[in-house]
Protein backbone atom coordinates (compact mmCIF):
# COMPACT_ATOMS: atom_id res chain seq x y z
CA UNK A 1 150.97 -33.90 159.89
CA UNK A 2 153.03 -34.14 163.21
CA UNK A 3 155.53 -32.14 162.87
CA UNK A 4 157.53 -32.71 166.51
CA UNK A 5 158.26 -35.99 165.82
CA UNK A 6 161.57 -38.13 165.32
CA UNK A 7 160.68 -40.03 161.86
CA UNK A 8 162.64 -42.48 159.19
CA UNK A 9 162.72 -40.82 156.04
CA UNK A 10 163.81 -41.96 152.63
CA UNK A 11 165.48 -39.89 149.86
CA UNK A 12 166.12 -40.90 146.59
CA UNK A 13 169.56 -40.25 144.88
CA UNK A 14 171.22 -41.06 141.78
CA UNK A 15 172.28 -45.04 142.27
CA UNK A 16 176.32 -44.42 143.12
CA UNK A 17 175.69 -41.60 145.02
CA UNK A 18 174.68 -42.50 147.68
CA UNK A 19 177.99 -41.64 150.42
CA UNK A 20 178.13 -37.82 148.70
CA UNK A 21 174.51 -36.63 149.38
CA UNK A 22 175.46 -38.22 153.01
CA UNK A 23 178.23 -36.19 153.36
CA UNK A 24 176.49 -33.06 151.72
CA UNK A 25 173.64 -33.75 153.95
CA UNK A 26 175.99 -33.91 157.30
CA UNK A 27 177.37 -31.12 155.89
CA UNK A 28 174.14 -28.66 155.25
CA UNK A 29 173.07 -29.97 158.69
CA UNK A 30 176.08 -28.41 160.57
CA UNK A 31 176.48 -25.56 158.72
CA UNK A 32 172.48 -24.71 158.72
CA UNK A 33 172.70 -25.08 162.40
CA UNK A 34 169.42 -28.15 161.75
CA UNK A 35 171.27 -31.08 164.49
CA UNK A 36 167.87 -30.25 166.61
CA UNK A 37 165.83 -31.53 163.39
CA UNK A 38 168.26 -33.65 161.58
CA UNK A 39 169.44 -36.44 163.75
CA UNK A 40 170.98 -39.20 161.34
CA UNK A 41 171.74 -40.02 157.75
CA UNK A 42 171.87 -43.58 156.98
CA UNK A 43 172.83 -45.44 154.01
CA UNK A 44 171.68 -49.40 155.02
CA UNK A 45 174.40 -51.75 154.22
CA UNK A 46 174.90 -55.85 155.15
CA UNK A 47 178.30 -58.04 154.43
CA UNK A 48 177.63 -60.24 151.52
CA UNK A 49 179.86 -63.66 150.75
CA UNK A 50 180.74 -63.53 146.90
CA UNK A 51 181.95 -66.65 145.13
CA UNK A 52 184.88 -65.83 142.74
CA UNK A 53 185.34 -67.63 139.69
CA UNK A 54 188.45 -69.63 141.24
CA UNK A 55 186.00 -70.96 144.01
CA UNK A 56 186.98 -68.69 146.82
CA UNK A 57 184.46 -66.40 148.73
CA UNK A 58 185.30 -62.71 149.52
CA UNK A 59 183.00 -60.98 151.70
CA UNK A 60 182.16 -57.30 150.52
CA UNK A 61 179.79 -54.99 152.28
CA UNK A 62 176.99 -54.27 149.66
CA UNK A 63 174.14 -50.90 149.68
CA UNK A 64 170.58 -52.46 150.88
CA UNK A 65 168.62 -50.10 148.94
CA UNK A 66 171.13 -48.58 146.06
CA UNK A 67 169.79 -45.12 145.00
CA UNK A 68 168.26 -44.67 148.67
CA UNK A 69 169.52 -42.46 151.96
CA UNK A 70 167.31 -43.11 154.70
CA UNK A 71 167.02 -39.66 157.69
CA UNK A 72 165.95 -39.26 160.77
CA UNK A 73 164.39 -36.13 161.32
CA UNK A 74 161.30 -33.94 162.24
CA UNK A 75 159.78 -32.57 159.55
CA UNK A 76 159.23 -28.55 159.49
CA UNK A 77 159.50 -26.51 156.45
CA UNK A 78 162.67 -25.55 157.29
CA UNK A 79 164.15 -29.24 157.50
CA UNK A 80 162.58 -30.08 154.22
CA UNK A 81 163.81 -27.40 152.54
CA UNK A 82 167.55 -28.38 153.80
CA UNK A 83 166.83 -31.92 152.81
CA UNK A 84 165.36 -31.85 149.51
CA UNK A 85 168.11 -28.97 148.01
CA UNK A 86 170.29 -31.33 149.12
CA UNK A 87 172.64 -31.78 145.84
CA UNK A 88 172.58 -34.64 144.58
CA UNK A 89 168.52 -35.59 146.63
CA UNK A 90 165.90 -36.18 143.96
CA UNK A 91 163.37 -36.17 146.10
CA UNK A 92 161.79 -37.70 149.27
CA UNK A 93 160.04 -40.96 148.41
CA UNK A 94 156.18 -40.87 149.33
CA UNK A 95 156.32 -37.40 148.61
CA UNK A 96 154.55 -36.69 144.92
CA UNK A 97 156.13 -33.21 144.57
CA UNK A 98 154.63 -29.96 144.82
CA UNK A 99 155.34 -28.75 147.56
CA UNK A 100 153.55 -32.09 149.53
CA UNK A 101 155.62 -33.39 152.25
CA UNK A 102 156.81 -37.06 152.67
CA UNK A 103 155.44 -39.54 154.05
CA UNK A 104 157.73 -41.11 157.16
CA UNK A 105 157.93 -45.31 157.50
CA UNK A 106 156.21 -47.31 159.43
CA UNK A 107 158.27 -48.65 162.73
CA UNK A 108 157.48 -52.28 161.13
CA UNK A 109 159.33 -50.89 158.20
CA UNK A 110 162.10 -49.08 159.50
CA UNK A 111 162.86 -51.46 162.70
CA UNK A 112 163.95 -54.25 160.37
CA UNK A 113 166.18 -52.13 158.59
CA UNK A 114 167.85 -50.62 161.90
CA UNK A 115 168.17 -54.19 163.59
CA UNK A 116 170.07 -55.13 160.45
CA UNK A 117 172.43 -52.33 160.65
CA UNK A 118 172.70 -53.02 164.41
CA UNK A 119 171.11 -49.48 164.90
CA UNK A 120 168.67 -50.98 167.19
CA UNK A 121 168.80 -52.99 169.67
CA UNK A 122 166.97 -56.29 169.73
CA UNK A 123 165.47 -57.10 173.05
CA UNK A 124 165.48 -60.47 174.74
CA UNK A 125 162.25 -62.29 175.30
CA UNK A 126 161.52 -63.19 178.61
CA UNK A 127 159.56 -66.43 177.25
CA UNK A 128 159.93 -70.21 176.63
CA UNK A 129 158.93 -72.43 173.39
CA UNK A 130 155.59 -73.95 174.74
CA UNK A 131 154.80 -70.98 176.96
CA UNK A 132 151.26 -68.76 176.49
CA UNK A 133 151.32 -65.51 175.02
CA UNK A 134 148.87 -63.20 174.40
CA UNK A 135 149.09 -60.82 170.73
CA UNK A 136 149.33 -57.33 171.73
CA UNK A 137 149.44 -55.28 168.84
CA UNK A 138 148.55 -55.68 165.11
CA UNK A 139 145.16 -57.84 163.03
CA UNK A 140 145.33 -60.65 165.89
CA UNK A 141 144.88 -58.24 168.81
CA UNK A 142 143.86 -60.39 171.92
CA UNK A 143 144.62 -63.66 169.89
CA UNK A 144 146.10 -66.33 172.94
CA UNK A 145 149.04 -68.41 171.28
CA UNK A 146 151.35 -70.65 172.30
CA UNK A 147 155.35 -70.38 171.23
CA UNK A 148 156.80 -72.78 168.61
CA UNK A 149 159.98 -70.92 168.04
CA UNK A 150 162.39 -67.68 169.48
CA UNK A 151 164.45 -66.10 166.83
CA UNK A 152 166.72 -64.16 169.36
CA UNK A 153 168.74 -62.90 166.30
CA UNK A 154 165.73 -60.88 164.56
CA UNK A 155 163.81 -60.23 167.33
CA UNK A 156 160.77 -62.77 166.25
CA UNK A 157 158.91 -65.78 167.79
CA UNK A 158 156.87 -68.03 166.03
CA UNK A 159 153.05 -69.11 167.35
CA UNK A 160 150.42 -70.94 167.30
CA UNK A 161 146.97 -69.46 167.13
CA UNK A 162 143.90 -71.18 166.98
CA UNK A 163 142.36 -69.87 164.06
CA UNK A 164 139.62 -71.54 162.22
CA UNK A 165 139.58 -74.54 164.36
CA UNK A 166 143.45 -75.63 163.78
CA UNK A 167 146.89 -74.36 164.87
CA UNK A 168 148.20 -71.48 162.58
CA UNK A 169 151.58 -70.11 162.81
CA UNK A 170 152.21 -66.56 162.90
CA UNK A 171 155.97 -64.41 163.09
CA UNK A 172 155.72 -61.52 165.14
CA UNK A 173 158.51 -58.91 167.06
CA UNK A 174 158.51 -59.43 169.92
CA UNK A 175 157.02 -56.07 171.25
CA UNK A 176 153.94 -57.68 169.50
CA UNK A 177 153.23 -60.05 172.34
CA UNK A 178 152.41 -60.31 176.16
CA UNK A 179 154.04 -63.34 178.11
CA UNK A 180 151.05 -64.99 180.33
């Protein structure tokens, strides 16, 4: 396990408490002198449009993942040990107990997540629709494609590869691609 490295990490919590084992966890992490291993505690929210009865909408910002805290962090045993006697922390998910760490997210996991929450910045494609690209990363390494579509918004752009002896389209970031 790498243990010098800046990771996502998810904790689970009882569903409603979700804000108090953040601010235990900010908390433990000042106190414990652990901001060099501990670096942030987020709880993933979005705005949601409800429909009342009476027809009108209220927006309300609504948990992502309810019963989930998500960390940043480098795991030692020392950070673990903060984390997981954390009151009100269950446990680390990926982690089956026993003294066996967690296992951190993937960055196509967590970068999602962070783009949502406008924790990461989504970069600006240098590209047109009809343009060449080359796949850099991922099963289609190499692949030569031509763009359909930019999603600016999430970060995306749609395709074409020849696969199979027709035009398939594929949604990747856009780190996963090399303008030609």
């Amino acid at each position: 396990m790498m243990e010098n490295k800046r990771l996502w990490y998810i904790v689970q919590t009882y569903s409603g408490f979700e804000n108090s084992v953040k601010e235990n966890l900010l908390r433990r992490i000042e106190t414990m002198q652990m901001e060099n291993l501990i670096f942030q505690v987020m709880i993933p929210e979005e705005m949601k449009t409800e429909k009342k009865a009476d027809g009108s909408t209220k927006e309300k910002m609504v948990k992502m993942f309810p019963g989930y805290v998500f960390i940043e962090m480098i795991v030692t045993d020392d950070s673990w040990f903060v984390v997981r006697n954390t009151p009100g922390v269950t446990g680390f998910l990926g982690s089956s107990g026993g003294g066996t760490k967690p296992i951190p997210l993937l960055s196509e996991e967590i970068n999602p997540i962070l783009k949502k929450c406008g924790l990461l910045q989504v970069q600006k494609l240098n590209a047109k629709v009809g343009q060449t690209v080359k796949v850099a990363s991922g099963a289609l390494i190499g692949r030569v494609g031509t763009i359909e579509s930019i999603n600016d918004e999430k970060g995306t752009v749609k395709i074409l590869v020849d696969m199979f002896g027709r035009k398939t389209p594929i949604e990747l970031d856009f780190a996963e691609i090399e303008v030609q």
